[in-house]
Protein backbone atom coordinates (compact mmCIF):
# COMPACT_ATOMS: atom_id res chain seq x y z
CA UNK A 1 141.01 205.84 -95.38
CA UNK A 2 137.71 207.23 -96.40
CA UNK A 3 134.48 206.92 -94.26
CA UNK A 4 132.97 204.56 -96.96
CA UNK A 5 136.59 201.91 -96.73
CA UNK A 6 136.41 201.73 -93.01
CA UNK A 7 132.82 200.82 -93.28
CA UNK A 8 133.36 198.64 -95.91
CA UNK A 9 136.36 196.96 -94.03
CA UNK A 10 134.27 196.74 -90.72
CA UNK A 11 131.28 195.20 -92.42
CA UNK A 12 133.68 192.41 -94.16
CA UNK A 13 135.34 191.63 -90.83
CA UNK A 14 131.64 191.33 -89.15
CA UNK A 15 130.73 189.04 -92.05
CA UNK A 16 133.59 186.98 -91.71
CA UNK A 17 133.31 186.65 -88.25
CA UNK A 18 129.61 185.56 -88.97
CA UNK A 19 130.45 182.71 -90.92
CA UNK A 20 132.70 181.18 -88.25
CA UNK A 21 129.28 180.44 -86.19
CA UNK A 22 126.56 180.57 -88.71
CA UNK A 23 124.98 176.61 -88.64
CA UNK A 24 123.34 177.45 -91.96
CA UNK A 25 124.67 176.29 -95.42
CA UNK A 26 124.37 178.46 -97.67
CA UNK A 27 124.22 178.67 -101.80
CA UNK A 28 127.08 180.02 -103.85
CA UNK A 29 125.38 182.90 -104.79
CA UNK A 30 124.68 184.19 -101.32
CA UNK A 31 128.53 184.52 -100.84
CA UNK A 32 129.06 188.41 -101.66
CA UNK A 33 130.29 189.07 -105.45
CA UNK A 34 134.28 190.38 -104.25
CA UNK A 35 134.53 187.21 -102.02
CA UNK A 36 132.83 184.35 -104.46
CA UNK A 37 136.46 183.84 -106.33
CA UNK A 38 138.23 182.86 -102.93
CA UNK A 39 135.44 180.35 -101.59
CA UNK A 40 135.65 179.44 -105.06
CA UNK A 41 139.10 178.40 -104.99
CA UNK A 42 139.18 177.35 -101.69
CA UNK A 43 136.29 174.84 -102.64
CA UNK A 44 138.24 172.75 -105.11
CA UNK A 45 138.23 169.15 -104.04
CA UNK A 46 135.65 169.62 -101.36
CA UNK A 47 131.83 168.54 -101.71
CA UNK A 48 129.28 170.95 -102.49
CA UNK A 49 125.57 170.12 -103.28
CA UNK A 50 122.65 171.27 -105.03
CA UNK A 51 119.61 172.59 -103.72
CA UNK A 52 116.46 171.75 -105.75
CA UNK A 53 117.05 174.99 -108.15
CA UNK A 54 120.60 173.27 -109.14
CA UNK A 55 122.41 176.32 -107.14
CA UNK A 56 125.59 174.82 -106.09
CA UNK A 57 125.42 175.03 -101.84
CA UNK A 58 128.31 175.18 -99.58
CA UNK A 59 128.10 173.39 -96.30
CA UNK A 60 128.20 175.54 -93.36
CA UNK A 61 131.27 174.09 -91.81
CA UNK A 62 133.28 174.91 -95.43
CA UNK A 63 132.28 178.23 -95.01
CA UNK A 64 133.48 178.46 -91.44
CA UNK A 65 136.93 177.28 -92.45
CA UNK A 66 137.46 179.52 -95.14
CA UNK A 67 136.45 182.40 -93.09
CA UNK A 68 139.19 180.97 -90.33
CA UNK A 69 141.82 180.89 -92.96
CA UNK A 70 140.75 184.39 -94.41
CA UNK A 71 140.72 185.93 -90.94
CA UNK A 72 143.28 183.85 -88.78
CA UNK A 73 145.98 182.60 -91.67
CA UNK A 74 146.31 183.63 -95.06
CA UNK A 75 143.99 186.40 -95.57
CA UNK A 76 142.78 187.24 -99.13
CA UNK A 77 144.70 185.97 -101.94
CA UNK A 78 143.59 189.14 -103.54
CA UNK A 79 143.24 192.81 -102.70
CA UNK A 80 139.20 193.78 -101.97
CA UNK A 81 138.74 197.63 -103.27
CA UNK A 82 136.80 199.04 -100.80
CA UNK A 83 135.17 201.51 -102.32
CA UNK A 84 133.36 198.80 -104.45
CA UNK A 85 132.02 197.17 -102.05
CA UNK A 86 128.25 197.12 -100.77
CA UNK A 87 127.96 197.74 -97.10
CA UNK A 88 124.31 196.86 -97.14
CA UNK A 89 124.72 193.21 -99.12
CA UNK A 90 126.94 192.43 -96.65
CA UNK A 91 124.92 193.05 -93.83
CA UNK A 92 122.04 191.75 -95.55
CA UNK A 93 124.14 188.40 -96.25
CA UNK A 94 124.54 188.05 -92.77
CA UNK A 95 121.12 188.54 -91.63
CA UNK A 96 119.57 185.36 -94.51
């Protein structure tokens, strides 16, 4: 595994493990790009709400049980390519 992957992997399990504790709800579009499909999905049938721009926003609490399932049960329903993804975002993401 490249130098780039296991940072990559390491920042995804940090951001992960954010979301089971983070109070804060948070928009759609704040969830990074390679994980957006799976929240997606795992959103169907579940409320979500729009801030005063329209952005659809995910409760907090949603967010912390996806992350459980992701981490805990089923894991991704889809392989994440490493290399593609953005160290930085993520750490940003988890700082907003």
């Amino acid at each position: 595994m490249t130098t780039h992957n296991q940072e990559a992997y390491r920042a995804l399990r940090a951001y992960l493990t954010h979301l089971l504790t983070d109070p804060r709800d948070k928009a759609l579009e704040e969830v990074p790009t390679p994980l957006r499909a799976s929240v997606e999905a795992f959103m169907q049938g579940k409320t979500v709400y729009h801030d005063a721009a329209d952005r659809p926003i995910i409760y907090a609490h949603d967010l912390a049980a996806w992350a459980h399932q992701v981490v805990h049960v089923s894991g991704l329903e889809y392989p994440v390519a490493l290399a593609t993804v953005d160290v930085d975002r993520l750490r940003q993401a988890m700082a907003a």
